[in-house]
Protein backbone atom coordinates (compact mmCIF):
# COMPACT_ATOMS: atom_id res chain seq x y z
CA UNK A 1 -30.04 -16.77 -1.83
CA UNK A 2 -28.26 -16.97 1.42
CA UNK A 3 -30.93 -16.30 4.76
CA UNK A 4 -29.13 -15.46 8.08
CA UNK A 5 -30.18 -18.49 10.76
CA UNK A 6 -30.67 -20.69 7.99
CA UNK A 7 -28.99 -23.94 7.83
CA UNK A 8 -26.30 -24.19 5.45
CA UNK A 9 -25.11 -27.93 6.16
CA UNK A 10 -29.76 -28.11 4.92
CA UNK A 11 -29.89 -30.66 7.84
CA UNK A 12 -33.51 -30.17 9.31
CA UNK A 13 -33.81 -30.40 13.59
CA UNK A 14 -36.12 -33.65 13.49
CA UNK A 15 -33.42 -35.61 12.04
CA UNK A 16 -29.92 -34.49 13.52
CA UNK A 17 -28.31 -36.91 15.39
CA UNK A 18 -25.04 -36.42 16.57
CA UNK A 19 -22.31 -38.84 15.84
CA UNK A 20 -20.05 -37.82 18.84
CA UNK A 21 -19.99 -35.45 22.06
CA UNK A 22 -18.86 -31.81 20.98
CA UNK A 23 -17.04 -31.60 24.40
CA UNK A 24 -12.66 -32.58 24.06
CA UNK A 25 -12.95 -33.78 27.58
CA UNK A 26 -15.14 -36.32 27.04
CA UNK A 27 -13.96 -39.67 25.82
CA UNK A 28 -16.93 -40.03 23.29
CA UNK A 29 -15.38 -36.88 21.75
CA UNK A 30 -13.34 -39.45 19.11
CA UNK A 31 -14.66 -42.61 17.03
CA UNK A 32 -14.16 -45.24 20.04
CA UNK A 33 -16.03 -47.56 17.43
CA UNK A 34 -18.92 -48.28 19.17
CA UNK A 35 -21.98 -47.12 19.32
CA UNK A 36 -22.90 -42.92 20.57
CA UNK A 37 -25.92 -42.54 23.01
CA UNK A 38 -27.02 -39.19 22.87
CA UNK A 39 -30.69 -38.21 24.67
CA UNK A 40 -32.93 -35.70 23.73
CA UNK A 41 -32.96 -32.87 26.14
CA UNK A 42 -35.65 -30.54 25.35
CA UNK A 43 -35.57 -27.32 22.85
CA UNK A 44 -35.19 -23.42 22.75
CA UNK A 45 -35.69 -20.78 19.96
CA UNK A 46 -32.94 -18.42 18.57
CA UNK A 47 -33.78 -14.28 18.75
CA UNK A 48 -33.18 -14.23 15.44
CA UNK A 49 -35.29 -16.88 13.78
CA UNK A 50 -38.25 -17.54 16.61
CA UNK A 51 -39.86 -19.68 14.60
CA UNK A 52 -37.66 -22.22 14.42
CA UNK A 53 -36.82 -24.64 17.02
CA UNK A 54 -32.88 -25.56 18.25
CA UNK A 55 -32.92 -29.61 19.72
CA UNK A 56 -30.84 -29.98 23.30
CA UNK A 57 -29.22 -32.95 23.88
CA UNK A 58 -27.11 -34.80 27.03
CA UNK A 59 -24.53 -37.02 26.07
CA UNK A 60 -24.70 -40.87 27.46
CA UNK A 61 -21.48 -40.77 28.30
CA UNK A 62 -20.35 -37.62 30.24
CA UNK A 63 -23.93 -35.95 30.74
CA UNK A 64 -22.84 -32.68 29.46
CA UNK A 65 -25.39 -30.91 27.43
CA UNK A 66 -25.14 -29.36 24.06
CA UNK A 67 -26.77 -28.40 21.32
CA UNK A 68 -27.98 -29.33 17.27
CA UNK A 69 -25.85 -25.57 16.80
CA UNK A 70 -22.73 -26.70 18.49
CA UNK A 71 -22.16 -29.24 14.91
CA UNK A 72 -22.88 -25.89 12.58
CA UNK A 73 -20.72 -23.84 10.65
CA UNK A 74 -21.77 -20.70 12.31
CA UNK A 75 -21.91 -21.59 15.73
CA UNK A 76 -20.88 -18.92 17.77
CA UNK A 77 -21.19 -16.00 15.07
CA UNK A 78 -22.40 -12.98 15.58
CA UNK A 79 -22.83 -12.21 11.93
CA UNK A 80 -24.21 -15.47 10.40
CA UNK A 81 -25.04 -13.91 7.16
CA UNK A 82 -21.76 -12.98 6.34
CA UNK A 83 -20.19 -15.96 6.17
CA UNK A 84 -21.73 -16.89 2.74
CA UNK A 85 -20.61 -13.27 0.92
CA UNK A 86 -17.13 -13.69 2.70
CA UNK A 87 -16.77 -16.84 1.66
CA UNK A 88 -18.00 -16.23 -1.99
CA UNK A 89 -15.40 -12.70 -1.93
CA UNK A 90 -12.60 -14.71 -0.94
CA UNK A 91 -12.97 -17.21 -3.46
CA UNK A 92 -13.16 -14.05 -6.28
CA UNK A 93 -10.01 -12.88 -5.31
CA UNK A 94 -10.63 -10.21 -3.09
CA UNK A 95 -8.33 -8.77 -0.05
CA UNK A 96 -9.89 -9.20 3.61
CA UNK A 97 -10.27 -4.97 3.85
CA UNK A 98 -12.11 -4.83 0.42
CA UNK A 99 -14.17 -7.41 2.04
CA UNK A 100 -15.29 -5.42 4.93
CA UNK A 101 -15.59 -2.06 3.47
CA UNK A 102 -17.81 -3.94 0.85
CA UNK A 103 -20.33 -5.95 3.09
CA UNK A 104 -20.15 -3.02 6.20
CA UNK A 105 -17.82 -4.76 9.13
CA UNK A 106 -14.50 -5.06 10.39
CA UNK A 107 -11.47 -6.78 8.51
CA UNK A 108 -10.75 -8.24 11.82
CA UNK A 109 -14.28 -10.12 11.24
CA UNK A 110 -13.30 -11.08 7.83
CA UNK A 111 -10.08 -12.42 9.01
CA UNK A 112 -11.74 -14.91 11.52
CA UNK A 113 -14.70 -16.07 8.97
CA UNK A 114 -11.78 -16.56 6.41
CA UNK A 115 -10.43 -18.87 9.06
CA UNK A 116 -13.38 -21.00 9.90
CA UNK A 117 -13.51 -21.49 6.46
C-alpha cells in the first residue's frame, strides 16, 4: 500500500549519499570521474510526516545547499500520494480526465505526474 511522504526509491536518510550536485550550474552536476564531496549540513522535518527526518547537505564543490528530497521522485509535489494511483491508472489504460475525476484533482495534475513519469 502506497503512504504519502513515504519513500518510494525505499532509500532510508542514514544512508543517502549523493552521487552528484542537484544544481546545472555547478560543474559537479555531471560524472567528471572523480570523486563527489558532499558535507552533511544539518536536518529539518516535513509538515506532513514530522516524524521523520530530511538530511541537508552543501556540496564540496560550489557550496550550494540541497537536500536528500531534491534526488526523489516527488520532489516538489504537492500531491505525493497520487503519483502511485496515477501511475498505476495510466498503465491500465485509462485517459488523464478519467484519472482525475476518479482520484478527486485536476487533469492538469494528471497531465504533469504523467510527465514525471
Amino acid at each position: 500500500m502506497f503512504r504519502p511522504c513515504q519513500p518510494i526509491d525505499g532509500r532510508r536518510s542514514d544512508r543517502f549519499r549523493p552521487s552528484f550536485c542537484p544544481h546545472e550550474g555547478c560543474p559537479a552536476h555531471t560524472d567528471s570521474g572523480g570523486p563527489y564531496v558532499a558535507k552533511r549540513d544539518g536536518s529539518y522535518r516535513r509538515q506532513c510526516d514530522p516524524l521523520r527526518r530530511v538530511q541537508r547537505f552543501r556540496c564540496g564543490t560550489c557550496g550550494r545547499g540541497f537536500s536528500q528530497r531534491s534526488f526523489a521522485t516527488t520532489y516538489r509535489l504537492k500531491r505525493p500520494e497520487l503519483l502511485a494511483p496515477v501511475a498505476a491508472l495510466l498503465v491500465a489504460g485509462s485517459a488523464n480526465r478519467q484519472i482525475a475525476r476518479s482520484l478527486g484533482c485536476s487533469h492538469s495534475t494528471v497531465t504533469r505526474m504523467s510527465v514525471r513519469l
